[in-house]
C-alpha atoms as a PDB file:
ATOM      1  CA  UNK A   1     -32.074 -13.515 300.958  1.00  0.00           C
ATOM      2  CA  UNK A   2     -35.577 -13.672 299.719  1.00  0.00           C
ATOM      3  CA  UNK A   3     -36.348 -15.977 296.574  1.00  0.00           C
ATOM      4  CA  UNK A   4     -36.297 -14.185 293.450  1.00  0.00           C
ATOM      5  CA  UNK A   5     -38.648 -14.524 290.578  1.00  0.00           C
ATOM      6  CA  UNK A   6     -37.608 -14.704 287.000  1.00  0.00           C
ATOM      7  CA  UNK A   7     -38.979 -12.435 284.541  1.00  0.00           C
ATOM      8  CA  UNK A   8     -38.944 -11.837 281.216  1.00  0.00           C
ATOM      9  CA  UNK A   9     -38.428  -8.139 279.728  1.00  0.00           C
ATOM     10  CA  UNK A  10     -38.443  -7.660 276.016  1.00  0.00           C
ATOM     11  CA  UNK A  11     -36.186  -4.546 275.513  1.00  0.00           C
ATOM     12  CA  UNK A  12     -35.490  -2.591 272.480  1.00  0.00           C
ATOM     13  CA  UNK A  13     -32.361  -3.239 270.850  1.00  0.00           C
ATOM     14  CA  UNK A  14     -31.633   0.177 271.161  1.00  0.00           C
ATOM     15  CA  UNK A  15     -32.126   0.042 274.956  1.00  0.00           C
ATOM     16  CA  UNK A  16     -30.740  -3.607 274.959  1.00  0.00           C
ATOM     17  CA  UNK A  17     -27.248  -2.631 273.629  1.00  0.00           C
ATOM     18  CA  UNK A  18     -26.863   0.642 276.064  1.00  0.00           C
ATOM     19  CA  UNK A  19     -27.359  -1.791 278.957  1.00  0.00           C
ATOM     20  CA  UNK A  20     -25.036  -4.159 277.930  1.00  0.00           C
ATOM     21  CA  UNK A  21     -22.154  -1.851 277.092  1.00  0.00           C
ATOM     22  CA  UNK A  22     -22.737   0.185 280.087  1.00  0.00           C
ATOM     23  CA  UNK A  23     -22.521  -3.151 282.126  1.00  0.00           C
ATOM     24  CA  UNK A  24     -19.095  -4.079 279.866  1.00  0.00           C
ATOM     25  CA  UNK A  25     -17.903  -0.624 281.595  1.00  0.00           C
ATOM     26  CA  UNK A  26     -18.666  -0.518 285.010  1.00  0.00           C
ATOM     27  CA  UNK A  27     -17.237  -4.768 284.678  1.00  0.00           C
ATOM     28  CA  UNK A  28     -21.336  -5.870 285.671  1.00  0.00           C
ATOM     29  CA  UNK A  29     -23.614  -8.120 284.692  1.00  0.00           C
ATOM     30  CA  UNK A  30     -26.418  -6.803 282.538  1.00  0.00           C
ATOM     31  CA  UNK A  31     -28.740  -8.681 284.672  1.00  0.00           C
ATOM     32  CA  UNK A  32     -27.600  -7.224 287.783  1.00  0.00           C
ATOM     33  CA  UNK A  33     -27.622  -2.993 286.604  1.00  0.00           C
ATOM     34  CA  UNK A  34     -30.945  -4.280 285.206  1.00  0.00           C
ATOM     35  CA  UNK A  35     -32.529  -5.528 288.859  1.00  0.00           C
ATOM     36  CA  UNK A  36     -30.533  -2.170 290.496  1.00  0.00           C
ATOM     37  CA  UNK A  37     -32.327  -0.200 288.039  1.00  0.00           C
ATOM     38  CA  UNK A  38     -35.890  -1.933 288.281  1.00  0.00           C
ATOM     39  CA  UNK A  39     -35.329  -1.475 292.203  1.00  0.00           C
ATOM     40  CA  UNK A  40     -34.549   1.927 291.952  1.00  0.00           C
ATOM     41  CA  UNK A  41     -37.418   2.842 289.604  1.00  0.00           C
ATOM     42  CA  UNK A  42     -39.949   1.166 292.424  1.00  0.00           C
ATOM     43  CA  UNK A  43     -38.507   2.660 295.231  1.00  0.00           C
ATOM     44  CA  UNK A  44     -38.594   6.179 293.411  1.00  0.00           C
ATOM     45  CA  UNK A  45     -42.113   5.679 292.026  1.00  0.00           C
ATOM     46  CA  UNK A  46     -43.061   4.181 295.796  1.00  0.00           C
ATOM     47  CA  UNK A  47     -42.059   7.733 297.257  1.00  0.00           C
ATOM     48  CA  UNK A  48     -44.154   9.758 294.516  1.00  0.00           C
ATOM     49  CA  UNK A  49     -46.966   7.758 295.028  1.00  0.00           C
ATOM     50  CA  UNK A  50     -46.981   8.480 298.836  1.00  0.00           C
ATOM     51  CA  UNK A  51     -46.166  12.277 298.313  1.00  0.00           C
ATOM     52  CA  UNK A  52     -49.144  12.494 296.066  1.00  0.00           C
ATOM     53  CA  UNK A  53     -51.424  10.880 298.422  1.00  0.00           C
ATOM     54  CA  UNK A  54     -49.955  13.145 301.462  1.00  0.00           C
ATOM     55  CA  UNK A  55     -50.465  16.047 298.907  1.00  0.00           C
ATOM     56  CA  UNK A  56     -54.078  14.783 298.349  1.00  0.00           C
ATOM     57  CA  UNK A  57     -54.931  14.589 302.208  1.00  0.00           C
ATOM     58  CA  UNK A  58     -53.398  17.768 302.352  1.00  0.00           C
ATOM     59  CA  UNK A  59     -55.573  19.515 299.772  1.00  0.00           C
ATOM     60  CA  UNK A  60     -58.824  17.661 301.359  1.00  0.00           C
ATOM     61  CA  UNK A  61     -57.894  19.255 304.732  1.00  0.00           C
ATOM     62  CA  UNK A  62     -57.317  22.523 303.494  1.00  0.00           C
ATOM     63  CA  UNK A  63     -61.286  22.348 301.601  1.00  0.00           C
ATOM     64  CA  UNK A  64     -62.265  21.163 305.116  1.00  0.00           C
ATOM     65  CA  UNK A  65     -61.020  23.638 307.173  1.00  0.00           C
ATOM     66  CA  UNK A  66     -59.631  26.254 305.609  1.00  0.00           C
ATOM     67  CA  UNK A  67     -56.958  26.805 307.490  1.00  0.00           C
ATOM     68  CA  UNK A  68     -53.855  27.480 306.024  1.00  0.00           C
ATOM     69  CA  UNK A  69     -50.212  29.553 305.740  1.00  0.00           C
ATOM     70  CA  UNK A  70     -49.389  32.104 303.809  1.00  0.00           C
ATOM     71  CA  UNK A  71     -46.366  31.759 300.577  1.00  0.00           C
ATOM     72  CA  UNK A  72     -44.605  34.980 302.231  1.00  0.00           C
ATOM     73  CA  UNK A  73     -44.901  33.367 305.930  1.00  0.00           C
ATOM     74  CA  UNK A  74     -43.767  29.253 304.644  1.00  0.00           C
ATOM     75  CA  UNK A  75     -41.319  31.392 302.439  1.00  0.00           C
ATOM     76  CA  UNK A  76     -40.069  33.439 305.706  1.00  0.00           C
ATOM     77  CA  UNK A  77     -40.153  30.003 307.721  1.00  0.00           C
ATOM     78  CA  UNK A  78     -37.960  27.775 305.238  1.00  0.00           C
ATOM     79  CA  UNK A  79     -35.514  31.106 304.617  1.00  0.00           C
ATOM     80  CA  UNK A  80     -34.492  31.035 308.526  1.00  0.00           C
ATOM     81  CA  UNK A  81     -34.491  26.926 308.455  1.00  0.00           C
ATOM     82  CA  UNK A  82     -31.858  27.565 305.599  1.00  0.00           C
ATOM     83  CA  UNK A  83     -30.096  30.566 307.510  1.00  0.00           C
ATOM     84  CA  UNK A  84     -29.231  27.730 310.222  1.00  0.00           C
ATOM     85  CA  UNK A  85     -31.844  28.285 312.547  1.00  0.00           C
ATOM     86  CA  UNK A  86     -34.274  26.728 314.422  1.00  0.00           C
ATOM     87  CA  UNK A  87     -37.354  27.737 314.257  1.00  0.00           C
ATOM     88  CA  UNK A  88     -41.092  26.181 314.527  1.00  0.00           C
ATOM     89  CA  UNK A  89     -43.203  26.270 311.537  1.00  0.00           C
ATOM     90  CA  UNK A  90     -45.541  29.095 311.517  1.00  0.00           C
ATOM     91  CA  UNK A  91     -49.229  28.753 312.767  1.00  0.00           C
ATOM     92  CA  UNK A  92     -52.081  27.844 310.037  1.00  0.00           C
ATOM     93  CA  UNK A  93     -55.090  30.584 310.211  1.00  0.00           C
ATOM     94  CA  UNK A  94     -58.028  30.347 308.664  1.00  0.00           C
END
């Protein structure tokens, strides 16, 4: 197990009080919902961050190139995907 750092939070008492009662409940520590949480908040922001960068590229390729797919054919594509089958992604045109 890596090392952990210690670090201090100043939380409002608001906030403070939610987090301990909710860690009375689920029979916690407030510490530990509190590191679950900060992880959780990372990872989440982690996977935004690297959708908005793929978006990004995405948007930089399309001013490139051009090419692209229709809403009705992507909206076609993801209906059959859903319907259970399988089915390539349709072509970009330009």
């Amino acid at each position: 197990m890596p090392i952990a750092h210690p670090v201090a939070v100043k939380l409002d008492p608001g906030v403070h009080a939610r987090v301990r009662e909710l860690a009375k409940v689920q029979q916690r520590s407030a510490h530990r919902l509190m590191r679950e949480a900060i992880g959780q908040y990372v990872e989440r922001e982690e996977q935004r961050e690297a959708l908005r960068r793929d978006a990004l590229q995405a948007w930089a390729g399309y001013q490139e190139t051009g090419r692209h797919v229709t809403h009705a054919e992507a909206d076609g594509w993801l209906a059959r995907l859903e319907g259970g089958q399988d089915v390539d992604p349709p072509e970009c045109h330009g």
